[in-house]
Structures are given as C-alpha cells and as structure tokens.
N, C-alpha and C. Protein backbone atom coordinates (compact mmCIF):
# COMPACT_ATOMS: atom_id res chain seq x y z
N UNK A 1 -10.94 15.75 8.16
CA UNK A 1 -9.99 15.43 7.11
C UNK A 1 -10.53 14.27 6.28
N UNK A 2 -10.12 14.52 4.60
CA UNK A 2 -10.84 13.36 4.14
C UNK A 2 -9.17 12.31 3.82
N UNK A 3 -9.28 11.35 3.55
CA UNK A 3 -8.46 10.48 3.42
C UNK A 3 -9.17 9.33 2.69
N UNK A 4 -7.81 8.79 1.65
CA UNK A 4 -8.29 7.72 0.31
C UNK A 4 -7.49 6.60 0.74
N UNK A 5 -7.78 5.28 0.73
CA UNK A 5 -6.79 3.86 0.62
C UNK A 5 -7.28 3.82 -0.57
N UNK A 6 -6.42 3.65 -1.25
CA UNK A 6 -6.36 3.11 -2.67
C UNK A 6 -5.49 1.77 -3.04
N UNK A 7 -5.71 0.70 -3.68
CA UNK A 7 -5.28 -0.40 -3.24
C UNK A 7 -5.64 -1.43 -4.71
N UNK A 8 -5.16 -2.59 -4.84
CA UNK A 8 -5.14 -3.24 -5.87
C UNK A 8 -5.03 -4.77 -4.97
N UNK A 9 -5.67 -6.01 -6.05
CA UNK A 9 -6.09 -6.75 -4.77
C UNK A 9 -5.80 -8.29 -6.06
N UNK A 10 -5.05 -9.05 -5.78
CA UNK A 10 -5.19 -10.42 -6.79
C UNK A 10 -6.17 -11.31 -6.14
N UNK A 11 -5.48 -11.64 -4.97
CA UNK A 11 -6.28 -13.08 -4.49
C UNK A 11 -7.04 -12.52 -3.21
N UNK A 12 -7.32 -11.39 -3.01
CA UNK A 12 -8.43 -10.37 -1.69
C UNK A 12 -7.59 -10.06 -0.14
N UNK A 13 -6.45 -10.76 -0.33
CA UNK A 13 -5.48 -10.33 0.40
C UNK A 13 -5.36 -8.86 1.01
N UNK A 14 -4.29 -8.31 -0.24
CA UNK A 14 -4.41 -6.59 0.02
C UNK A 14 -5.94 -5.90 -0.10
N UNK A 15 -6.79 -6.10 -0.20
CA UNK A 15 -7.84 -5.87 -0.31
C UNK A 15 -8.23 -6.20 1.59
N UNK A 16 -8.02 -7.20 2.07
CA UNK A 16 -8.66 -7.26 3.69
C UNK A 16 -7.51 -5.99 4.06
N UNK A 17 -6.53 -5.96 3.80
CA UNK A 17 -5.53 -5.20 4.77
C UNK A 17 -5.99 -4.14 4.27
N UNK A 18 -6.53 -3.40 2.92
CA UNK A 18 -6.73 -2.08 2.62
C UNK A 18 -8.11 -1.56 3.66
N UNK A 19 -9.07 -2.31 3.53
CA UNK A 19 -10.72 -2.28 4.18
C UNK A 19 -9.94 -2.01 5.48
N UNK A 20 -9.37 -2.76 6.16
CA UNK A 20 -8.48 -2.91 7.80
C UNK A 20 -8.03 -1.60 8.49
N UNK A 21 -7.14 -0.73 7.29
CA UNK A 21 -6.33 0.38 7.17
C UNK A 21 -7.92 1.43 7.55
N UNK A 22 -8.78 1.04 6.58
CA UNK A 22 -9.54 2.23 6.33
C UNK A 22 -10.47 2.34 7.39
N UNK A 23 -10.88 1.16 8.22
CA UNK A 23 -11.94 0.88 9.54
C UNK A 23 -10.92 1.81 10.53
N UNK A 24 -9.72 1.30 10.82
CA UNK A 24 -8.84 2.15 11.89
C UNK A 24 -8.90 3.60 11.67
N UNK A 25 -8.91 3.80 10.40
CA UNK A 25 -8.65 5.93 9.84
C UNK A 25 -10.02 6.42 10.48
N UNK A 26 -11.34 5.91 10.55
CA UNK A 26 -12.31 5.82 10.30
C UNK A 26 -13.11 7.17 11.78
N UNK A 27 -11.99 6.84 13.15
CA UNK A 27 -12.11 7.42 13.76
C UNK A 27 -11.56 9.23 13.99
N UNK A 28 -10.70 9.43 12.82
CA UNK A 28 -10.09 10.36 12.69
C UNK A 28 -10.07 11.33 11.37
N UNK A 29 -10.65 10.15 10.88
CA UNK A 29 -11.37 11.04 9.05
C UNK A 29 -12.05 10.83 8.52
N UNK A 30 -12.64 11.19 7.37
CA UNK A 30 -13.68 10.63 6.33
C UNK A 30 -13.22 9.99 5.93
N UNK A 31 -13.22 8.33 5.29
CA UNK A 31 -12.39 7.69 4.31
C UNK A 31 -12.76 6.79 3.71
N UNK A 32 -12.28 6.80 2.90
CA UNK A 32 -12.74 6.33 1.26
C UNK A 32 -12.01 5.57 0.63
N UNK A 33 -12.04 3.42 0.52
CA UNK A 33 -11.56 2.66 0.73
C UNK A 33 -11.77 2.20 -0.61
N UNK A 34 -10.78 2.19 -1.55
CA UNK A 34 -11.55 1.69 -3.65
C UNK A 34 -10.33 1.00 -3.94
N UNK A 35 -10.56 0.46 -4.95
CA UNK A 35 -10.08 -0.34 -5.81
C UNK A 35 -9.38 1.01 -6.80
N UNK A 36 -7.94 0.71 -7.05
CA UNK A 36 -6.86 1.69 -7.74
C UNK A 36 -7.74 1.72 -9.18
N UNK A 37 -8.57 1.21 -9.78
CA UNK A 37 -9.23 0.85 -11.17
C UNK A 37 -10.83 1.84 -10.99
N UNK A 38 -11.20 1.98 -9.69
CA UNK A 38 -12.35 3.05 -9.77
C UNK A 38 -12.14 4.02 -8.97
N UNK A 39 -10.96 4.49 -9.29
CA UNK A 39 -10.78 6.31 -8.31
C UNK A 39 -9.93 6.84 -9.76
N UNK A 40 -9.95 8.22 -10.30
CA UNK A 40 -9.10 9.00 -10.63
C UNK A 40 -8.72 10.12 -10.10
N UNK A 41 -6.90 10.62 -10.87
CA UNK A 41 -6.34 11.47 -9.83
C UNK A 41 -6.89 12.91 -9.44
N UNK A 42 -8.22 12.92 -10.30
CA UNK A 42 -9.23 14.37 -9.93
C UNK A 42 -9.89 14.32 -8.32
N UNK A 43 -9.88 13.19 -8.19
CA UNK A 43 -10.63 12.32 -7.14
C UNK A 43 -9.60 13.17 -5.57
N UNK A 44 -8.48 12.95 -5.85
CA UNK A 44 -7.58 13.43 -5.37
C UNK A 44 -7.51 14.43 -4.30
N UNK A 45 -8.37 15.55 -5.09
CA UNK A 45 -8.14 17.14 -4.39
C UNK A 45 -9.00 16.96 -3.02
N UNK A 46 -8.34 18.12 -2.19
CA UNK A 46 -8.86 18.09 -0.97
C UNK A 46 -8.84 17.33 0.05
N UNK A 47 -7.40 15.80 -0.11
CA UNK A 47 -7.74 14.81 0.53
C UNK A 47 -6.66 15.04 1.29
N UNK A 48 -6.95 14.96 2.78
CA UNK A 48 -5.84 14.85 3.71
C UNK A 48 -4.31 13.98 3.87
N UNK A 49 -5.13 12.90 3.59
CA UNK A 49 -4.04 11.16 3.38
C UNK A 49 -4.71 10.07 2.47
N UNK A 50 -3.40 9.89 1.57
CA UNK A 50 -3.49 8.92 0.78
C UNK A 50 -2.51 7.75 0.84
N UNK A 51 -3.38 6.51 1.18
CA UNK A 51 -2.24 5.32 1.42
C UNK A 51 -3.01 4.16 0.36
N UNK A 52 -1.60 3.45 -0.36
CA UNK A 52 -2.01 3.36 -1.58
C UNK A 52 -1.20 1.45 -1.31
N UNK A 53 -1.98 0.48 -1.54
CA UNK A 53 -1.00 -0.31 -1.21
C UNK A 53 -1.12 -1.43 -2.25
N UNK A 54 -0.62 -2.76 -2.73
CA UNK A 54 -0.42 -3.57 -3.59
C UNK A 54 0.10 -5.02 -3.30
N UNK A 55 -0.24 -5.87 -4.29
CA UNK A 55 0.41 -7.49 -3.36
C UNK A 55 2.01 -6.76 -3.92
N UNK A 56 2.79 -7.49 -3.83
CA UNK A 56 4.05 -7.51 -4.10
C UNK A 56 4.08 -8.20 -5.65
N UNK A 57 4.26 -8.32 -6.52
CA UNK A 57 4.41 -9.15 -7.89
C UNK A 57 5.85 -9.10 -8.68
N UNK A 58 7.07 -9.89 -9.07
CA UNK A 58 8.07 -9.87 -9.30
C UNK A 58 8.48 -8.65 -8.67
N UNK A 59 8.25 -8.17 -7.15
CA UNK A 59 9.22 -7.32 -6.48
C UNK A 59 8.62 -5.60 -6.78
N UNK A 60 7.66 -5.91 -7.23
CA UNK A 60 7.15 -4.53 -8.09
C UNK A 60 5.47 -4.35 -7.79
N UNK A 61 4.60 -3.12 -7.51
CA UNK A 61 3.60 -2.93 -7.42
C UNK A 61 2.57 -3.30 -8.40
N UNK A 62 1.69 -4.06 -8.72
CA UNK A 62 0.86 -4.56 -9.90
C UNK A 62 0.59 -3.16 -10.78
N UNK A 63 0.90 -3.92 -12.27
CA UNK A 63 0.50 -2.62 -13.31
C UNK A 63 -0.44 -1.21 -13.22
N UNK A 64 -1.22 -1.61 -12.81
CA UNK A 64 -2.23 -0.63 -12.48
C UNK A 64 -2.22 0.57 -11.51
N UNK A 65 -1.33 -0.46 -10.26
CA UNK A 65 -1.00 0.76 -9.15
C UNK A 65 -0.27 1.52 -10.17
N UNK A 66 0.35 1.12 -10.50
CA UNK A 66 1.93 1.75 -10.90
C UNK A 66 1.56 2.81 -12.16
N UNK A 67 0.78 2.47 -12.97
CA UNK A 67 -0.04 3.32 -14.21
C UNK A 67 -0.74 4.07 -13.42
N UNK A 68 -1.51 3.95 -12.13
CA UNK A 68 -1.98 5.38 -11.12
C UNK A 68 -0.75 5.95 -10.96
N UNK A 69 -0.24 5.66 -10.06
CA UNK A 69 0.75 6.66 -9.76
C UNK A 69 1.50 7.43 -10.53
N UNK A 70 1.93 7.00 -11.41
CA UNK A 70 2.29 7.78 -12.93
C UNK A 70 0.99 8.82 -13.30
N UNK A 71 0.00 8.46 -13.20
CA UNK A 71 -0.33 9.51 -13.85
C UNK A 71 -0.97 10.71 -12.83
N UNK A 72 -0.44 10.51 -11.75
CA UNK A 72 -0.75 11.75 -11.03
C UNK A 72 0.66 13.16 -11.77
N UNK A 73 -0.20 13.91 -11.44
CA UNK A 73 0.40 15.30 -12.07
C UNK A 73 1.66 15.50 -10.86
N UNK A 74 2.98 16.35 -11.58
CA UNK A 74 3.96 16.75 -10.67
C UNK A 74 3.42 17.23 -9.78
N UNK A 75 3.66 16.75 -8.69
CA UNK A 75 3.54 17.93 -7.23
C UNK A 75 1.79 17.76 -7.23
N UNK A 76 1.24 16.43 -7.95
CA UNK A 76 -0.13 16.31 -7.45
C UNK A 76 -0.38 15.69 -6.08
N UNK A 77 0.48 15.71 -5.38
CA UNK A 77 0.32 15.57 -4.25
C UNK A 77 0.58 16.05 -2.54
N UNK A 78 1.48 17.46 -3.21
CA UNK A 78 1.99 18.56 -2.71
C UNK A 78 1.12 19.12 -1.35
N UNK A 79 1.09 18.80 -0.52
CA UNK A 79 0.66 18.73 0.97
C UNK A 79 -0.29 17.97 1.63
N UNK A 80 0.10 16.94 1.35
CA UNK A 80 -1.06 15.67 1.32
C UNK A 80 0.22 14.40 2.20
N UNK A 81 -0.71 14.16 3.25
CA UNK A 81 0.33 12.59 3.56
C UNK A 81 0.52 11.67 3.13
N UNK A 82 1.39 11.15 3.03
CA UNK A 82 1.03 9.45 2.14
C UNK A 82 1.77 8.58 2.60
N UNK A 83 1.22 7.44 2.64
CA UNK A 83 1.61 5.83 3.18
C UNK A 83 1.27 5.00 2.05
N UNK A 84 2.64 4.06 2.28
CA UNK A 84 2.36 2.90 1.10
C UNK A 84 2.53 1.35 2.10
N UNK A 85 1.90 0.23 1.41
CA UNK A 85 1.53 -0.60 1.96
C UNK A 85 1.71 -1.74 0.53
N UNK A 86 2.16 -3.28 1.09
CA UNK A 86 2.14 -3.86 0.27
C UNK A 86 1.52 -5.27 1.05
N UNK A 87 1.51 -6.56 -0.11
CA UNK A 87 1.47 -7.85 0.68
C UNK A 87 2.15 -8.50 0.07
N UNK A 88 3.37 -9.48 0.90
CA UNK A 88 4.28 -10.25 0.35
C UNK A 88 4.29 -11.60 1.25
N UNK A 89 4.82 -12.10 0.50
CA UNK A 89 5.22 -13.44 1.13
C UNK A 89 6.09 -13.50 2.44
N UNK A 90 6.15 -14.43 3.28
CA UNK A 90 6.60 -14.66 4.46
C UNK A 90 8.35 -14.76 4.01
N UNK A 91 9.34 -14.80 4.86
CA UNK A 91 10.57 -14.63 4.85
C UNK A 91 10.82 -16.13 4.53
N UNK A 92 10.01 -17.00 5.52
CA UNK A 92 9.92 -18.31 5.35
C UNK A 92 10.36 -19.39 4.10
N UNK A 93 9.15 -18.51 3.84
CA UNK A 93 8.64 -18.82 1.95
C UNK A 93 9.42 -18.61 0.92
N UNK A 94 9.98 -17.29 1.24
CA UNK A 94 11.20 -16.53 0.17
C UNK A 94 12.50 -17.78 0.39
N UNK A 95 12.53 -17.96 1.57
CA UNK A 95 13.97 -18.84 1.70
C UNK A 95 14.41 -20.02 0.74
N UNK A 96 12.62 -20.75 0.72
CA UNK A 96 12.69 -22.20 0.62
C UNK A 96 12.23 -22.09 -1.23
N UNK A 97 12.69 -20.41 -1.30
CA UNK A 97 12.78 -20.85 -3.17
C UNK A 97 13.57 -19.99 -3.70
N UNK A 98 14.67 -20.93 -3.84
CA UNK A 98 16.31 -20.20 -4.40
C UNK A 98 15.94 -19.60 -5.71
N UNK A 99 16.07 -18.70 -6.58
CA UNK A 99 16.93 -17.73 -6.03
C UNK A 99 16.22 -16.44 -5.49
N UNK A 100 14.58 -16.84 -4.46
CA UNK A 100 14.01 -15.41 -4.79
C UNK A 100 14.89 -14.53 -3.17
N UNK A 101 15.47 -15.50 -2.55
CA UNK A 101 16.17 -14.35 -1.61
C UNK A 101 17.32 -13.46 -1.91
N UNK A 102 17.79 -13.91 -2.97
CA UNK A 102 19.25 -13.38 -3.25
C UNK A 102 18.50 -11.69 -4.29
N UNK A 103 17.29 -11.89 -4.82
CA UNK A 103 16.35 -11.28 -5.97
C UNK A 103 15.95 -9.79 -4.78
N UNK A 104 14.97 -11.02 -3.73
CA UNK A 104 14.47 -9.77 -2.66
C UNK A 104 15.34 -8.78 -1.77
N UNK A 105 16.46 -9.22 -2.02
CA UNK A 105 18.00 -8.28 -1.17
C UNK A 105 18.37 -7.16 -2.16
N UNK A 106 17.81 -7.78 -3.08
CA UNK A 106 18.34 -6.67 -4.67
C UNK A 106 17.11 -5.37 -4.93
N UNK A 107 16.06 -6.02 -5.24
CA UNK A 107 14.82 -5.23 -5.95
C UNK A 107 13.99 -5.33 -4.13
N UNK A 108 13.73 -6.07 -3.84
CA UNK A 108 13.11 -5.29 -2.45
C UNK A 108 11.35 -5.70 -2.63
N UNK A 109 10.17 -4.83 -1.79
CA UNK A 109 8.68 -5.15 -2.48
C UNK A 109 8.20 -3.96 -2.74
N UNK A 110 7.16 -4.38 -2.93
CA UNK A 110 6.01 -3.32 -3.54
C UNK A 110 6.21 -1.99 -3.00
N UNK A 111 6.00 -2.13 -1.57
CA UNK A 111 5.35 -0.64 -0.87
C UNK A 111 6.65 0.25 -1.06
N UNK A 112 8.07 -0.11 -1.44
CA UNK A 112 8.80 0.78 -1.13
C UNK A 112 8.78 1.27 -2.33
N UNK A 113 8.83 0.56 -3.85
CA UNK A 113 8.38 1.23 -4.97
C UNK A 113 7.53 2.84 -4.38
N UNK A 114 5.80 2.26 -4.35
CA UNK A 114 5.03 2.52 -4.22
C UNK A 114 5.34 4.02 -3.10
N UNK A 115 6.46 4.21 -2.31
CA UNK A 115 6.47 5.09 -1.80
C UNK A 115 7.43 5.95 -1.98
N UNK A 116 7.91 5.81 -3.08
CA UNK A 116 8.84 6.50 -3.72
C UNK A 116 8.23 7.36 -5.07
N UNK A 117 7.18 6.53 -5.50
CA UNK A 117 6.41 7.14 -6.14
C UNK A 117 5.43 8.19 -5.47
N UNK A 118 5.19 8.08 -4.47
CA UNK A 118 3.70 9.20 -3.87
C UNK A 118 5.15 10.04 -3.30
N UNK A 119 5.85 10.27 -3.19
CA UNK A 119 6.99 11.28 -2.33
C UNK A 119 7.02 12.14 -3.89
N UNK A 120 8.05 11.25 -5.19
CA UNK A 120 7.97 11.66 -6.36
C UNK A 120 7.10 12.91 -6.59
N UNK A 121 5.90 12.35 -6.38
CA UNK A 121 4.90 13.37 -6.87
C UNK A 121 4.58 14.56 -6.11
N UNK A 122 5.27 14.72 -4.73
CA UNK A 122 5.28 15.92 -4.01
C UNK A 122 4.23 15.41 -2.39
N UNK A 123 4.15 14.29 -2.40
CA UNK A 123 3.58 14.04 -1.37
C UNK A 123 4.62 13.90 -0.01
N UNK A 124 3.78 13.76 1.20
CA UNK A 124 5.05 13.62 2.22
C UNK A 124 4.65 12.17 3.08
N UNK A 125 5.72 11.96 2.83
CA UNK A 125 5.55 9.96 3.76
C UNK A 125 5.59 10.25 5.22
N UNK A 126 4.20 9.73 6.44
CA UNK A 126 3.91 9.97 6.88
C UNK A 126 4.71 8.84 7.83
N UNK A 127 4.80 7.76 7.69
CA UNK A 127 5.68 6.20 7.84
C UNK A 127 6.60 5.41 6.77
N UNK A 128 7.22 4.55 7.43
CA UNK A 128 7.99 3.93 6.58
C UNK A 128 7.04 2.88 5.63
N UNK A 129 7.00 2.64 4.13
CA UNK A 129 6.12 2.03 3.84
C UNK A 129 6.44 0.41 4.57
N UNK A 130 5.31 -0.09 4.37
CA UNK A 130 4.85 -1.46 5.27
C UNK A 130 4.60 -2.66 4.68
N UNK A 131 5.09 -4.20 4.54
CA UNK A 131 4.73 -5.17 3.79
C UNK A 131 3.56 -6.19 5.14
N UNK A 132 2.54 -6.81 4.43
CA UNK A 132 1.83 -7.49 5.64
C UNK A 132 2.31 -8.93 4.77
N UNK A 133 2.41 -10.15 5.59
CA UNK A 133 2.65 -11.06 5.50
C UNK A 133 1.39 -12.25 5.12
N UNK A 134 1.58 -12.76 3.89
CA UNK A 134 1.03 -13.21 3.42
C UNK A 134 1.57 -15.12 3.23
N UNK A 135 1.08 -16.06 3.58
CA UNK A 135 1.24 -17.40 3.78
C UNK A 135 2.09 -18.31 2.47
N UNK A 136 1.49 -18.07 1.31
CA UNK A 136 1.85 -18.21 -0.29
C UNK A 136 0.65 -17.55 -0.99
N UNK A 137 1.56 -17.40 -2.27
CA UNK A 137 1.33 -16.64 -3.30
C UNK A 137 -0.51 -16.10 -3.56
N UNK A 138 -1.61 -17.27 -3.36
CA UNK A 138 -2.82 -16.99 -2.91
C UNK A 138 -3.05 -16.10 -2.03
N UNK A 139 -2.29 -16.75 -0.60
CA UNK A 139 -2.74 -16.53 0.87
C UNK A 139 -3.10 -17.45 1.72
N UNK A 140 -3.58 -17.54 3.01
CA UNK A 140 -4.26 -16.58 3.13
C UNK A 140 -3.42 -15.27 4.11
N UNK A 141 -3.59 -14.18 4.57
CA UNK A 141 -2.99 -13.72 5.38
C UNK A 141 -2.32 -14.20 6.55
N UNK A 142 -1.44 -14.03 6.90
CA UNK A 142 -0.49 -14.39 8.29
C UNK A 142 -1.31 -14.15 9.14
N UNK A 143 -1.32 -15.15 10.40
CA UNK A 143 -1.79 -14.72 11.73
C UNK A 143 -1.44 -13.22 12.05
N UNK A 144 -2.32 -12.73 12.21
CA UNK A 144 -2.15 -11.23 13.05
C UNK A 144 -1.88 -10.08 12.33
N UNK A 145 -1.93 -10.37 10.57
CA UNK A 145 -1.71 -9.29 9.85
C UNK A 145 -2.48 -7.96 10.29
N UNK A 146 -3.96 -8.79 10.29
CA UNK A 146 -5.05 -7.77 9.83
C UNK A 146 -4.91 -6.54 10.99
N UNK A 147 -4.83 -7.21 12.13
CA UNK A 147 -4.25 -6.75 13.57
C UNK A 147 -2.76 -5.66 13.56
N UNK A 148 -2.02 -5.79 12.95
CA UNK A 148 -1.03 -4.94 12.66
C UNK A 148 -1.06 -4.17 11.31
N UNK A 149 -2.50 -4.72 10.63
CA UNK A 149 -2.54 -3.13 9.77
C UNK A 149 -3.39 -2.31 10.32
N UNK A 150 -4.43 -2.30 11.24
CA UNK A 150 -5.25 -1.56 12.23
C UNK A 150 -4.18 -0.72 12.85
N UNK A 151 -3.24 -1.41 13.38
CA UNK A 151 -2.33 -1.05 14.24
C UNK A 151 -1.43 0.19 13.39
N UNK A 152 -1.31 -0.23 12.48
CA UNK A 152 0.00 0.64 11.23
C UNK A 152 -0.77 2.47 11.03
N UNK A 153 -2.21 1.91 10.74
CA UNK A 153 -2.79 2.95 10.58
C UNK A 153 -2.90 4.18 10.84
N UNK A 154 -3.02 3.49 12.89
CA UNK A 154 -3.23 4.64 13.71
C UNK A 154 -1.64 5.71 13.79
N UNK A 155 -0.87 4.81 12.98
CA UNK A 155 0.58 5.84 12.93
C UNK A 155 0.73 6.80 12.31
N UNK A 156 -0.48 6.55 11.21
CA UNK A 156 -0.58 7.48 10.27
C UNK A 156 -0.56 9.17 10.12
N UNK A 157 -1.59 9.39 11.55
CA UNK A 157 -1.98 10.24 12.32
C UNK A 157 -1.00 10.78 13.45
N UNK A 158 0.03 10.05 14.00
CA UNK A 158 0.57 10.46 14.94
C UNK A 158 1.19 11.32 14.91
C-alpha cells in the first residue's frame, strides 16, 4: 500500500510530528512524507492513506492546507483512508490567555477542520483527527509528543 503525510510546517513543529507519522507507516507501506506546497492532487491516485496535518492558526488549518484540500476533486478521495493531524498549544497556555479558551470551546483546531474536509471529499476517517501539543506558539514540542504520534499512526492501520 502506498500512503502520503502531507503536512504544512511554521516553526518545524508539525513537520517533526509529520516525518514521526511517516517513520511508524513505514513498516506497513510505501510512504511519502512532503510539504502540502510540493505534492498535487494528481499525486493522489493509487494511494492507500492520506494523513494530512497543520499547526493550528486562529483555530483553522494554515492557508495552503486548506487551498489543498479544496482543490481536490468531489469524491477525489473515494476509497482511500484518511487521518488528520494538527499542532496546538497546550491547554495550559490557552488558559493563561483570556479570551482564547472561551474562542477554542467555539471554533475548536486544525485537525478537525482538516478532517472534515478529507471525509468532504469522499474519503473515509480511519481515527479521530489528533492535536500534538506544542509548548508556545514557536514550540518546542511537548514532552512525549513525537512518541504519541508514532503511537497515533500505528492506529491508522488497525
């Protein structure tokens, strides 16, 4: 089976967790780990699983994911698995800056966008999409992220 992480990266964050995702698949498929800016949706055909993930940015997947996913064709994804994945800030973090908890109860993060869009298009969600925890707005990743996106992966498959 071939399988794509496709992924968008500010400060290299979602970028370690995307590489992470794709080392774990690694035993179970071909896979093919890019930047959302050098894959198009031709790229697409023939691929077993596509997990597509993003930092979190005002609650929403960065432009680019979001201009991919749009432009996949209806039902371009019509028997294909898909997982979405994001990176957000710690609960911590959200608390200690009024008003973004009252914001994140409302609009929510990235990956659930993001997996509403790959379903949209006829794909089938293989997991619930996933946020990894990120320290502030830079980073660096939370203790043990990288470790529970290895971990997320192998669900992929189950």
């Amino acid at each position: 089976m071939r399988a794509f992480v496709i992924y968008d990266s500010q400060y290299g964050n979602t970028e370690k967790v995307a590489q992470e995702i794709g080392k774990a698949l690694q035993a179970q498929a071909e896979v093919i780990v890019c930047r959302v800016g050098e894959v198009t949706t031709g790229q697409l055909a023939g691929i077993g699983l596509l997990a597509v993930g993003s930092p979190t940015q005002r609650f929403n997947p960065t432009p680019v994911v979001t201009e991919f996913l749009s432009s996949i064709p209806p039902n371009g994804l019509k028997g294909i698995k898909v997982a979405a994945f994001d990176t957000r800030l710690t609960w911590e973090v959200i608390q200690k800056t009024p008003p973004l908890p009252f914001f994140e109860r409302i609009f929510g993060y990235a990956a659930s966008r993001i997996g509403k869009a790959l379903k949209k298009k006829g794909g089938s969600l293989v997991v619930e999409p996933e946020g990894f925890f990120v320290e502030g707005t830079e980073g660096p990743l939370s203790v043990g992220e990288l470790e529970r996106a290895a971990a997320w992966a192998l669900k992929l498959f189950a």
